[in-house]
PDB file of N, CA and C in Angstrom:
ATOM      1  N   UNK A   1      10.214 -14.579  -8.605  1.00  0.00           N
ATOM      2  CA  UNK A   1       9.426 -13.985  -7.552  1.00  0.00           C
ATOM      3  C   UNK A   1      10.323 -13.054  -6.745  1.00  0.00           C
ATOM      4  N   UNK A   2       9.569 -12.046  -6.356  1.00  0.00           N
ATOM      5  CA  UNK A   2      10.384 -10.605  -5.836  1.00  0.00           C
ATOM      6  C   UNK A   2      10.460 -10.430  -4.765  1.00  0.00           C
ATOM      7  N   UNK A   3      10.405 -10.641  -3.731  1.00  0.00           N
ATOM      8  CA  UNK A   3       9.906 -10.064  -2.055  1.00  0.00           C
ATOM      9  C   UNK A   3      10.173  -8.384  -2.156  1.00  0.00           C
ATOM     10  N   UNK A   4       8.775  -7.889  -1.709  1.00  0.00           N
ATOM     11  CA  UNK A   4       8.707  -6.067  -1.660  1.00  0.00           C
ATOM     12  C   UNK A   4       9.861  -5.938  -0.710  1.00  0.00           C
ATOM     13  N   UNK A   5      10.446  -4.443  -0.704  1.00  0.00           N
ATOM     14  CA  UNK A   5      11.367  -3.639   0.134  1.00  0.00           C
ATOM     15  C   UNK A   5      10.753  -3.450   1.045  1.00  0.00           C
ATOM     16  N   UNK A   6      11.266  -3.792   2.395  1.00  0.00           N
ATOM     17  CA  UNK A   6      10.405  -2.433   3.539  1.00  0.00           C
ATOM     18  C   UNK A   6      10.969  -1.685   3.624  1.00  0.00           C
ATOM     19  N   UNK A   7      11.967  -1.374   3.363  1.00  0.00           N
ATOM     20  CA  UNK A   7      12.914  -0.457   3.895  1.00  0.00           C
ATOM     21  C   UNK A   7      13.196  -0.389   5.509  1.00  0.00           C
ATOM     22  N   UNK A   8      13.939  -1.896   5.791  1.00  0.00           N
ATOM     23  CA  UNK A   8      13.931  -1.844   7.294  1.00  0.00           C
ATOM     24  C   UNK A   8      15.382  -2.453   7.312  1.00  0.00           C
ATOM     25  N   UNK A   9      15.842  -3.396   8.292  1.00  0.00           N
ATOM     26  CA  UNK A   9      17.293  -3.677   8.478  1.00  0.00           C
ATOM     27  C   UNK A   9      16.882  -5.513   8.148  1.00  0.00           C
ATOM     28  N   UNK A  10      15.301  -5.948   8.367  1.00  0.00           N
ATOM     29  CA  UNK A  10      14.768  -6.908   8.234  1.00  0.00           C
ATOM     30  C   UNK A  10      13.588  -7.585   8.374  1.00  0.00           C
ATOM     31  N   UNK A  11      12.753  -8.607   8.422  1.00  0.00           N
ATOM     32  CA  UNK A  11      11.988  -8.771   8.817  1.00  0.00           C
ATOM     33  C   UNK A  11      11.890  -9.586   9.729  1.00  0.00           C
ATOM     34  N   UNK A  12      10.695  -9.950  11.049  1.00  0.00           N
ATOM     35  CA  UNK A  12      10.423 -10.925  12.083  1.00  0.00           C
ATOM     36  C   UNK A  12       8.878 -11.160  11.456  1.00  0.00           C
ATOM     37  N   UNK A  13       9.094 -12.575  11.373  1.00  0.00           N
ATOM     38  CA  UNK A  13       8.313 -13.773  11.474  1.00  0.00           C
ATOM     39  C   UNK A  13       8.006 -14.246  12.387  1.00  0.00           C
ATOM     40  N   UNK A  14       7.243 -14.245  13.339  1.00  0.00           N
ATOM     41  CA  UNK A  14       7.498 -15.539  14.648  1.00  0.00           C
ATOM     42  C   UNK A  14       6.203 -16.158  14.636  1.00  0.00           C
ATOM     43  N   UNK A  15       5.823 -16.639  15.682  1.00  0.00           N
ATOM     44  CA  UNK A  15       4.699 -17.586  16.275  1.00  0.00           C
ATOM     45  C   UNK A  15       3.702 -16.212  16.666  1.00  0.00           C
ATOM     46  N   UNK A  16       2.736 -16.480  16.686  1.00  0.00           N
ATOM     47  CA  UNK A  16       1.369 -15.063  16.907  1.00  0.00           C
ATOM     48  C   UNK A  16       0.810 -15.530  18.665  1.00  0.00           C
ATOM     49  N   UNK A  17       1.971 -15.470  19.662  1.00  0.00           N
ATOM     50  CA  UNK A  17       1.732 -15.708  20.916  1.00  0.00           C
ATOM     51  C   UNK A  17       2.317 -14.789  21.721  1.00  0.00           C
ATOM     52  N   UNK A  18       2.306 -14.750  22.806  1.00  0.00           N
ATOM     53  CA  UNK A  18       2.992 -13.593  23.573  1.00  0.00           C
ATOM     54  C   UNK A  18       4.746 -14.492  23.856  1.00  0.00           C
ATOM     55  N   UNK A  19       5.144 -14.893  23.306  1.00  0.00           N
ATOM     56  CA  UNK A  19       6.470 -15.254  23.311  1.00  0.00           C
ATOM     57  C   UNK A  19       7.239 -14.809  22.038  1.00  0.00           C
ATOM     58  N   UNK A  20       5.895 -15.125  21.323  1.00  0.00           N
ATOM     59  CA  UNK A  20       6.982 -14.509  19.514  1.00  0.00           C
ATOM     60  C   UNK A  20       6.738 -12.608  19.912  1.00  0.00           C
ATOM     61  N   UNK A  21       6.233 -12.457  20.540  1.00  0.00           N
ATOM     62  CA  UNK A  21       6.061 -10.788  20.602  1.00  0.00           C
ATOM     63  C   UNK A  21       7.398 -10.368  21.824  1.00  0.00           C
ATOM     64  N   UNK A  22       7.666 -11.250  22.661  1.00  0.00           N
ATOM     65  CA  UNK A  22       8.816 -11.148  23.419  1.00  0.00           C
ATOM     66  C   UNK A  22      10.323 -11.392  22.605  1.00  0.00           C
ATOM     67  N   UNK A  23      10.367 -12.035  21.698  1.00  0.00           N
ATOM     68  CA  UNK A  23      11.329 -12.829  21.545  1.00  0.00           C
ATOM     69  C   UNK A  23      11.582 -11.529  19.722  1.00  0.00           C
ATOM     70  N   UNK A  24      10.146 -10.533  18.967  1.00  0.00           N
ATOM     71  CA  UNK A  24      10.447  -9.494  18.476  1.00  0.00           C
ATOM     72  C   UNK A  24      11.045  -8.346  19.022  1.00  0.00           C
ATOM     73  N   UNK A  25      10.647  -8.259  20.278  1.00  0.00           N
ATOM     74  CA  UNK A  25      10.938  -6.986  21.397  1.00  0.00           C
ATOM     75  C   UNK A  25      12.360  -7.298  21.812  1.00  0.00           C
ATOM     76  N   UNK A  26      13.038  -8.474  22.241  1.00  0.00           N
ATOM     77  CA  UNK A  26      14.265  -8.851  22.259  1.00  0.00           C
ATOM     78  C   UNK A  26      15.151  -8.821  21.225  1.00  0.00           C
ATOM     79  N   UNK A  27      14.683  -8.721  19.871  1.00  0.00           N
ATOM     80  CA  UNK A  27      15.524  -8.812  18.483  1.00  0.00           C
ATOM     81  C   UNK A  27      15.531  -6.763  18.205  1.00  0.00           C
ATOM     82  N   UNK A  28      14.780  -6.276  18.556  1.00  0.00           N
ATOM     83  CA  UNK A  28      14.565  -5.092  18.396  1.00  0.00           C
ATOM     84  C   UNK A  28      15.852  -4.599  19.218  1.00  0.00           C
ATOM     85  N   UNK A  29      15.808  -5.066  20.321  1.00  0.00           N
ATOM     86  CA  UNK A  29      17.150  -4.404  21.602  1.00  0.00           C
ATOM     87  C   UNK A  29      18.300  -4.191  20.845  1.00  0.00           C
ATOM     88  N   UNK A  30      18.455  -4.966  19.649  1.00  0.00           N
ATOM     89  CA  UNK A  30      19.932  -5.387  18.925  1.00  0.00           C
ATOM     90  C   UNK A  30      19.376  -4.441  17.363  1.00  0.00           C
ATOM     91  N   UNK A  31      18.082  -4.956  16.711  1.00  0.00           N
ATOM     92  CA  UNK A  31      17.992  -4.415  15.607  1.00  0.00           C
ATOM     93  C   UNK A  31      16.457  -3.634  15.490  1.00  0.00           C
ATOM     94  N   UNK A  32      16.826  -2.478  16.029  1.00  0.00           N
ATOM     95  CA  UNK A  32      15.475  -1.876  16.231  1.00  0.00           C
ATOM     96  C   UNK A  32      14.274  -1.330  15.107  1.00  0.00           C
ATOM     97  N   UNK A  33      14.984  -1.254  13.998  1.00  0.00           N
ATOM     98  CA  UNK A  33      14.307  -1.295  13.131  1.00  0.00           C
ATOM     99  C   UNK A  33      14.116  -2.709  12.071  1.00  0.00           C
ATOM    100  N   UNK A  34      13.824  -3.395  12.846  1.00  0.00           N
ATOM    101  CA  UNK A  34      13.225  -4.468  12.491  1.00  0.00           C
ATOM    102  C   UNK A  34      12.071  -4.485  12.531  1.00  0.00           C
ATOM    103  N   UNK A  35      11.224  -5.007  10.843  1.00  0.00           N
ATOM    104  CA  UNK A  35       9.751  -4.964  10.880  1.00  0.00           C
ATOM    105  C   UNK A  35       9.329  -6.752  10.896  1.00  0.00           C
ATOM    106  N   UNK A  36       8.115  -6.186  11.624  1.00  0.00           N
ATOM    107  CA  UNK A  36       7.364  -7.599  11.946  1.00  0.00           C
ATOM    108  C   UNK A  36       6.293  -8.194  10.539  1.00  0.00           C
ATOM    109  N   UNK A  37       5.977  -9.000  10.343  1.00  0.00           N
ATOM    110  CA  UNK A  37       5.102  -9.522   9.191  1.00  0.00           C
ATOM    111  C   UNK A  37       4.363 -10.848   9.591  1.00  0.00           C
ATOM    112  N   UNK A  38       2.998 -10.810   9.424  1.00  0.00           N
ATOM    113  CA  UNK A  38       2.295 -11.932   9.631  1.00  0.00           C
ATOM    114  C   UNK A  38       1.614 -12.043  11.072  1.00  0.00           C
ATOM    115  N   UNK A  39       2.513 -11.200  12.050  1.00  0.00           N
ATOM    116  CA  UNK A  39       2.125 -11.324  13.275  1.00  0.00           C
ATOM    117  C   UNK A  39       1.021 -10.282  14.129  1.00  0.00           C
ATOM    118  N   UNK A  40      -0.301 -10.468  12.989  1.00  0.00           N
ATOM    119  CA  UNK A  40      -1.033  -9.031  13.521  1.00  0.00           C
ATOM    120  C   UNK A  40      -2.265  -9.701  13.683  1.00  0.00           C
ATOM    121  N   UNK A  41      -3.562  -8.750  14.341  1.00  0.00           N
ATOM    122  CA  UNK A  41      -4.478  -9.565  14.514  1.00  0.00           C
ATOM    123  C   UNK A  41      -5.305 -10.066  13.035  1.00  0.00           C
ATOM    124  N   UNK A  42      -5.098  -9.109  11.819  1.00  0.00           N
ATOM    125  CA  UNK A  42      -6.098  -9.930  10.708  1.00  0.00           C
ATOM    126  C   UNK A  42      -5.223 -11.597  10.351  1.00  0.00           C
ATOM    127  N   UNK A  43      -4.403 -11.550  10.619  1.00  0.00           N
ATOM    128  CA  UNK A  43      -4.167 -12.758  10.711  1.00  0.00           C
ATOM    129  C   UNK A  43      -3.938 -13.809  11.676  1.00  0.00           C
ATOM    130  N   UNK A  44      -3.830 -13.533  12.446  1.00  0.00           N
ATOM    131  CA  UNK A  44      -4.756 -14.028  13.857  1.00  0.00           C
ATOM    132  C   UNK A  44      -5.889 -14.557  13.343  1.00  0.00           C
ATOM    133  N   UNK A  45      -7.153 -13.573  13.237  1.00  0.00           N
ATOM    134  CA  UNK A  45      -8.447 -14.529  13.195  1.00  0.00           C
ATOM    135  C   UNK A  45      -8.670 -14.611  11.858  1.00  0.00           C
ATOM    136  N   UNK A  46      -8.005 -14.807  10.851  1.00  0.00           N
ATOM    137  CA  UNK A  46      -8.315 -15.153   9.400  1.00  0.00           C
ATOM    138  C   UNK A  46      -7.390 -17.015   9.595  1.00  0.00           C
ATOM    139  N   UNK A  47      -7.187 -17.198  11.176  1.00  0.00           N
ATOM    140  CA  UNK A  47      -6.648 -18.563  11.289  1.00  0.00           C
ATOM    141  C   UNK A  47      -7.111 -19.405  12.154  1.00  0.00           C
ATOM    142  N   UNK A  48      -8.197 -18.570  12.577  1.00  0.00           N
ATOM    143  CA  UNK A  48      -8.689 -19.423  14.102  1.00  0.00           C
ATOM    144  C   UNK A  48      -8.844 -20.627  13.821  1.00  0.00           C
ATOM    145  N   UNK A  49      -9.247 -21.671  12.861  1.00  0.00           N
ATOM    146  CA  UNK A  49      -9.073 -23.122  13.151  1.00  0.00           C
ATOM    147  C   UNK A  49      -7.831 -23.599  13.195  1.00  0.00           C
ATOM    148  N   UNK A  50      -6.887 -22.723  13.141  1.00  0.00           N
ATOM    149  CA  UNK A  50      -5.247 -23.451  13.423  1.00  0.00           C
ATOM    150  C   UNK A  50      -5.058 -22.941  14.803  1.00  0.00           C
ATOM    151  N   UNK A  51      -5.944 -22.421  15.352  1.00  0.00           N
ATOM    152  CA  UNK A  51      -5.184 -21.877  17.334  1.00  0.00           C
ATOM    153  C   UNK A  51      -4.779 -22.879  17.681  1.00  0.00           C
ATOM    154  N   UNK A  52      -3.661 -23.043  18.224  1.00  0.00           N
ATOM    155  CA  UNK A  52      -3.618 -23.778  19.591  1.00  0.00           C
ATOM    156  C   UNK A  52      -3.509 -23.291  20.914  1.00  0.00           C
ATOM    157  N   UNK A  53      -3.182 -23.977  21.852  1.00  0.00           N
ATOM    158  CA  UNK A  53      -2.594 -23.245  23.632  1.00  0.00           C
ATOM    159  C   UNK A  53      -1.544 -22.661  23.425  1.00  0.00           C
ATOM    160  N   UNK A  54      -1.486 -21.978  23.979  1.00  0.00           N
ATOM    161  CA  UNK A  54       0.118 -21.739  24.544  1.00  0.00           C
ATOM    162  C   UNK A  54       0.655 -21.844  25.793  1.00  0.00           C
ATOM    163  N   UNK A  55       1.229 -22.764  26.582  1.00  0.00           N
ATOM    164  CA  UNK A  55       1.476 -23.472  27.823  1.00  0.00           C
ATOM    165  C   UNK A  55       2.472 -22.178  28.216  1.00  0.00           C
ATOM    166  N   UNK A  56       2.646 -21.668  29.288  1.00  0.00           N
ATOM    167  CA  UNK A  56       3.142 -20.819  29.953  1.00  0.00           C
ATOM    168  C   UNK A  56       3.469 -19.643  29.437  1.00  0.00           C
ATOM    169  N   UNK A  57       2.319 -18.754  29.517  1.00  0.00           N
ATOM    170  CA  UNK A  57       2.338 -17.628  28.440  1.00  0.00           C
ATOM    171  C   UNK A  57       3.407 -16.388  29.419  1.00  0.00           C
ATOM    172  N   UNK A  58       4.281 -15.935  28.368  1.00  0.00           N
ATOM    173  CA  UNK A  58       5.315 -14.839  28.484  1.00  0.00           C
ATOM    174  C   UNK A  58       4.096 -13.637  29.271  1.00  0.00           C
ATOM    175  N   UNK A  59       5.183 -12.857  30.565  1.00  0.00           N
ATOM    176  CA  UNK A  59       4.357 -11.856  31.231  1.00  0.00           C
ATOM    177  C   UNK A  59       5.735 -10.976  30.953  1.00  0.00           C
ATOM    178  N   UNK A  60       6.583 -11.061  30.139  1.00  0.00           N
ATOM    179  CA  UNK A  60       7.649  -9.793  30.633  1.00  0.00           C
ATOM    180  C   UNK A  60       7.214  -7.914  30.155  1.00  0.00           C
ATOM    181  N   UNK A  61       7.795  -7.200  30.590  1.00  0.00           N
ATOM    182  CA  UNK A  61       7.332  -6.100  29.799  1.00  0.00           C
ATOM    183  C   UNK A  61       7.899  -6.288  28.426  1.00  0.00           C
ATOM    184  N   UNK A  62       7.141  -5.375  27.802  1.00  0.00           N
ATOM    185  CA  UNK A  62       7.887  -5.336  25.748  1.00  0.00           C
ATOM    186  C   UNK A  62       7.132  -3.902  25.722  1.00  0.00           C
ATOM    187  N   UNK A  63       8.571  -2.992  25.793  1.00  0.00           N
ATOM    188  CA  UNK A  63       8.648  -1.975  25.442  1.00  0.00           C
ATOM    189  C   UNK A  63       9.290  -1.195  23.461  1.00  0.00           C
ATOM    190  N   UNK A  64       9.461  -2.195  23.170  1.00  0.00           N
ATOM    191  CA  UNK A  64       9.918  -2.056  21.956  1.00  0.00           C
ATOM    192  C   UNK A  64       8.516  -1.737  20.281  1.00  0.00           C
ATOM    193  N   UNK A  65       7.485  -2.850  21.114  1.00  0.00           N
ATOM    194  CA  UNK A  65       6.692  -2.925  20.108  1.00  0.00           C
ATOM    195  C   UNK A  65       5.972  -1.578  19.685  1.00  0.00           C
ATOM    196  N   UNK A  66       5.344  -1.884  18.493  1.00  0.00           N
ATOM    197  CA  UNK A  66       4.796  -1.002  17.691  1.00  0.00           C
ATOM    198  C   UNK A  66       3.235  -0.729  18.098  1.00  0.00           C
ATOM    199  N   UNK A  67       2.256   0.249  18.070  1.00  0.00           N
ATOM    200  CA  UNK A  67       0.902   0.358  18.940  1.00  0.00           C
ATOM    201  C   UNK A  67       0.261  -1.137  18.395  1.00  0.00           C
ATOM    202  N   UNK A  68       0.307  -1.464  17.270  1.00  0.00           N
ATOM    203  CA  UNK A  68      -0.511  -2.223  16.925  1.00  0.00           C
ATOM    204  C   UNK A  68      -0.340  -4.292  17.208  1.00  0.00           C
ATOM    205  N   UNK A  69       1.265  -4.001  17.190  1.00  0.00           N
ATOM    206  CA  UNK A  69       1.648  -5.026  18.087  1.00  0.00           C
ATOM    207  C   UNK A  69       1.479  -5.025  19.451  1.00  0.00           C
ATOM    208  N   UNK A  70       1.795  -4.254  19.931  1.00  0.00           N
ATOM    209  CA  UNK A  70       1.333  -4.310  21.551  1.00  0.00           C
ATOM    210  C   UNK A  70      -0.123  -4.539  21.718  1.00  0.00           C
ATOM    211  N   UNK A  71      -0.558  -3.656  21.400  1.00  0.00           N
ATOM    212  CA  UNK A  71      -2.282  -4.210  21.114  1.00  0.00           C
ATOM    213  C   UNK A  71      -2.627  -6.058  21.083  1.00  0.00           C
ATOM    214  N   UNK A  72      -2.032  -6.830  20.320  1.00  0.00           N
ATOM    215  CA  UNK A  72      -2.582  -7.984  19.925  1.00  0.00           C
ATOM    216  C   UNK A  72      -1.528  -8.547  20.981  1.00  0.00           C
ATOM    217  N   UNK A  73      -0.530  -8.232  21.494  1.00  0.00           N
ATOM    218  CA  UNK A  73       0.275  -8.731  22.396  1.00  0.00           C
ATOM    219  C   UNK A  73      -0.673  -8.828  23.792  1.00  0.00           C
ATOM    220  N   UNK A  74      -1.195  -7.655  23.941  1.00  0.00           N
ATOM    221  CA  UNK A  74      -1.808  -7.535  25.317  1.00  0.00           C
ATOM    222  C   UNK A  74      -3.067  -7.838  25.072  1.00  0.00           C
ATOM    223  N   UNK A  75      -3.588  -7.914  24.437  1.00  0.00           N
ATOM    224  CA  UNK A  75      -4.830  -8.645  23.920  1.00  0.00           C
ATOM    225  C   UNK A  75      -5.337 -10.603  24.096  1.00  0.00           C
ATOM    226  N   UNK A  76      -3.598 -11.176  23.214  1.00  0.00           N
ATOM    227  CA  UNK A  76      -3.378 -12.116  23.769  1.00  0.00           C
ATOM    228  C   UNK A  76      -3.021 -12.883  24.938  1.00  0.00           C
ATOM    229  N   UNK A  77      -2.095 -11.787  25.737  1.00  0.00           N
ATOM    230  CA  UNK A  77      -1.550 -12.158  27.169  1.00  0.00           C
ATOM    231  C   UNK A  77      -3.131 -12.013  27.921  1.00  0.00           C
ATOM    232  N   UNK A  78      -4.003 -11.364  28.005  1.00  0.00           N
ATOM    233  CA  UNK A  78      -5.375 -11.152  28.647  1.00  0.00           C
ATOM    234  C   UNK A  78      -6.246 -11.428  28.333  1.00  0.00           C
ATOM    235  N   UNK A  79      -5.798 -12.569  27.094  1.00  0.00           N
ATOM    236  CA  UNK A  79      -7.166 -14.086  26.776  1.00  0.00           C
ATOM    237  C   UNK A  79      -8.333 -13.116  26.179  1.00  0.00           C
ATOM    238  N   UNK A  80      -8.091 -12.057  25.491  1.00  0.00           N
ATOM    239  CA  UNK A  80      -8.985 -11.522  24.608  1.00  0.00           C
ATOM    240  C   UNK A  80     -10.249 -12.285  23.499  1.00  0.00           C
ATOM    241  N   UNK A  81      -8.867 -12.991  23.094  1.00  0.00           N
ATOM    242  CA  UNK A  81      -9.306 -13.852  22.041  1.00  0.00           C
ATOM    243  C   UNK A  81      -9.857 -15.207  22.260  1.00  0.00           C
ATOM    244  N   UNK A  82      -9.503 -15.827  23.764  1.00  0.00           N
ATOM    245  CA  UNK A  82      -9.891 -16.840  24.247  1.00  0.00           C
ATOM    246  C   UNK A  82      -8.832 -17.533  25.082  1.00  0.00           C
ATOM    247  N   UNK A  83      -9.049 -18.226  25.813  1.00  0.00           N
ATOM    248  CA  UNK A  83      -7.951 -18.926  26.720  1.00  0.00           C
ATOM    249  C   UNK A  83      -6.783 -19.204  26.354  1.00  0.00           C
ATOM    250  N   UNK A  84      -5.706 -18.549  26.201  1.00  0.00           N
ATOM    251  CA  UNK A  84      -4.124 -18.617  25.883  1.00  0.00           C
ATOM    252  C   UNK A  84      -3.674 -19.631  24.711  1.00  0.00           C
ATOM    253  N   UNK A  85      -4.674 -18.623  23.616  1.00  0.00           N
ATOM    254  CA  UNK A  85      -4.593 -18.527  22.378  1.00  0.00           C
ATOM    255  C   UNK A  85      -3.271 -18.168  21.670  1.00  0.00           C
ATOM    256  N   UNK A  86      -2.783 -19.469  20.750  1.00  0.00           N
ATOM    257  CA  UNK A  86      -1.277 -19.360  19.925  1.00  0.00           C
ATOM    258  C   UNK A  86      -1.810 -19.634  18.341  1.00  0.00           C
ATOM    259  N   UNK A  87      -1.142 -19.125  17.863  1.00  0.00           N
ATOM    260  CA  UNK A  87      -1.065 -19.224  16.323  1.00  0.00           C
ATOM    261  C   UNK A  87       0.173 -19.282  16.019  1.00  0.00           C
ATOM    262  N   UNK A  88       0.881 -20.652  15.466  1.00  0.00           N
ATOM    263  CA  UNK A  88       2.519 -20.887  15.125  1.00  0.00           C
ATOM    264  C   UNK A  88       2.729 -20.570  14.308  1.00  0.00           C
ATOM    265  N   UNK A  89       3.556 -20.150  13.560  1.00  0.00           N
ATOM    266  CA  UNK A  89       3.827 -19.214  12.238  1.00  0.00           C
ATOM    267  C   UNK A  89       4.013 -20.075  10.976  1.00  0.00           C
ATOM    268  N   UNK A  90       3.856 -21.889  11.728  1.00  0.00           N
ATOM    269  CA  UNK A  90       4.197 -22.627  10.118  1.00  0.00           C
ATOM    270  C   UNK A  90       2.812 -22.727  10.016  1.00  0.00           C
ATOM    271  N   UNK A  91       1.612 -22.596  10.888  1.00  0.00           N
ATOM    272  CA  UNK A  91       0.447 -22.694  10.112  1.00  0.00           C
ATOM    273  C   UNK A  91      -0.429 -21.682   9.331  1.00  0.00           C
ATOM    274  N   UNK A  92       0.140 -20.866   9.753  1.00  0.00           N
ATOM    275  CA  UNK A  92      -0.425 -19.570   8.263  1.00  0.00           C
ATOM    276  C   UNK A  92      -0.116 -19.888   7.206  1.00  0.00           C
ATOM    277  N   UNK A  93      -1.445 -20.280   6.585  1.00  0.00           N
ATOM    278  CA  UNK A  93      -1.570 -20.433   5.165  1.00  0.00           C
ATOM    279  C   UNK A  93      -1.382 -19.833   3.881  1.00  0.00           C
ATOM    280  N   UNK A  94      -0.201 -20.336   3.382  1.00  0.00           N
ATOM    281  CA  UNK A  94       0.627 -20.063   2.295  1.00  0.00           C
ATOM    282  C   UNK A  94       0.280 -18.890   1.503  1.00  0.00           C
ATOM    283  N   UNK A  95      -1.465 -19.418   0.859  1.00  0.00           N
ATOM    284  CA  UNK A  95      -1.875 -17.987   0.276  1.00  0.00           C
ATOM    285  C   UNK A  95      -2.317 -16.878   1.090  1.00  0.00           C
ATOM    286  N   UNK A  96      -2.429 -16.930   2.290  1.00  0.00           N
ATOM    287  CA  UNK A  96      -2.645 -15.833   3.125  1.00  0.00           C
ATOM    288  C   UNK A  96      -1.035 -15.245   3.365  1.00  0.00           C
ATOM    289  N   UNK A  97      -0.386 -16.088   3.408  1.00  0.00           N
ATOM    290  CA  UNK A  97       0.983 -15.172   3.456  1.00  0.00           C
ATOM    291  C   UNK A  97       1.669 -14.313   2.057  1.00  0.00           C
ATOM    292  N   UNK A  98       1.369 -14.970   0.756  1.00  0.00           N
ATOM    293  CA  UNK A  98       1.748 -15.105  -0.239  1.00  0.00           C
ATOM    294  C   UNK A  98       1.190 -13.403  -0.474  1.00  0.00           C
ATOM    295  N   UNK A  99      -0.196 -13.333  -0.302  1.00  0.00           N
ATOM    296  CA  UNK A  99      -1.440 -12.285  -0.064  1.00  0.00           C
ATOM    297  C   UNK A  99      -0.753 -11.253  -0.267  1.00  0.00           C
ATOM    298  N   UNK A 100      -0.440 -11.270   1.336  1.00  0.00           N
ATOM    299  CA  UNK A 100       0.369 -10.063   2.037  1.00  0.00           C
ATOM    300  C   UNK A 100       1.633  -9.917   1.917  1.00  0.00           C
ATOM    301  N   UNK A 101       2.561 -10.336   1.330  1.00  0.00           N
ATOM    302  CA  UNK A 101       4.135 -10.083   1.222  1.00  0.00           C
ATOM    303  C   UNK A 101       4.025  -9.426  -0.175  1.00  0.00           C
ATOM    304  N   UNK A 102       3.398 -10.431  -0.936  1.00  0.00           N
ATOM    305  CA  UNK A 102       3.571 -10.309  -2.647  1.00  0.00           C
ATOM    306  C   UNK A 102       2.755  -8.607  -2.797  1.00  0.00           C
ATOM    307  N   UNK A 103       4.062  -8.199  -3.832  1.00  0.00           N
ATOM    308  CA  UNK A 103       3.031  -6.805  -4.391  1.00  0.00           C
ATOM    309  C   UNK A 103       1.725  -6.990  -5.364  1.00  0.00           C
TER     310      UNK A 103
END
């Protein structure tokens, strides 16, 4: 099994909350071309029976992100999706990840 190229310096994985979007924007400061994976909204709601809370949701600025991350960042920080809505990154389901990485 192959993992595709992005042609980046790496990839970020995190949790689909406004902390894993802080904690990409903080990895960016150091490796700015770092690409994100998994952490967008079709996978967001292709998981909604795995949401959980997220207990003290991150307010910092994140100037680093990409339009479409910021989007689901500020989307999530402003309960778009529902009351301080998290998606942890070990519960995305295998073939939904498998999906999207694999060529």
């Amino acid at each position: 099994m192959t993992l595709p190229v992005f042609g980046t310096e790496g990839l970020y994985w995190g949790d689909l909350d406004t902390h894993g979007f802080r904690i990409l924007d903080q990895l960016r400061a150091v490796h700015p071309h770092v690409a994100s994976v998994l952490i967008d909204e079709a996978t967001l709601l292709a998981h909604r029976d795995a949401w959980g809370i997220e207990p003290g949701r991150s307010r910092a600025v994140l100037t680093r992100l990409t339009a479409a991350e910021a989007a689901v960042s500020t989307s999530l920080g402003n309960d778009a999706f529902g009351s301080s809505v998290r998606l942890e990154q070990d519960l995305v389901r295998w073939d939904w990840a498998l999906g999207k990485l694999l060529p």
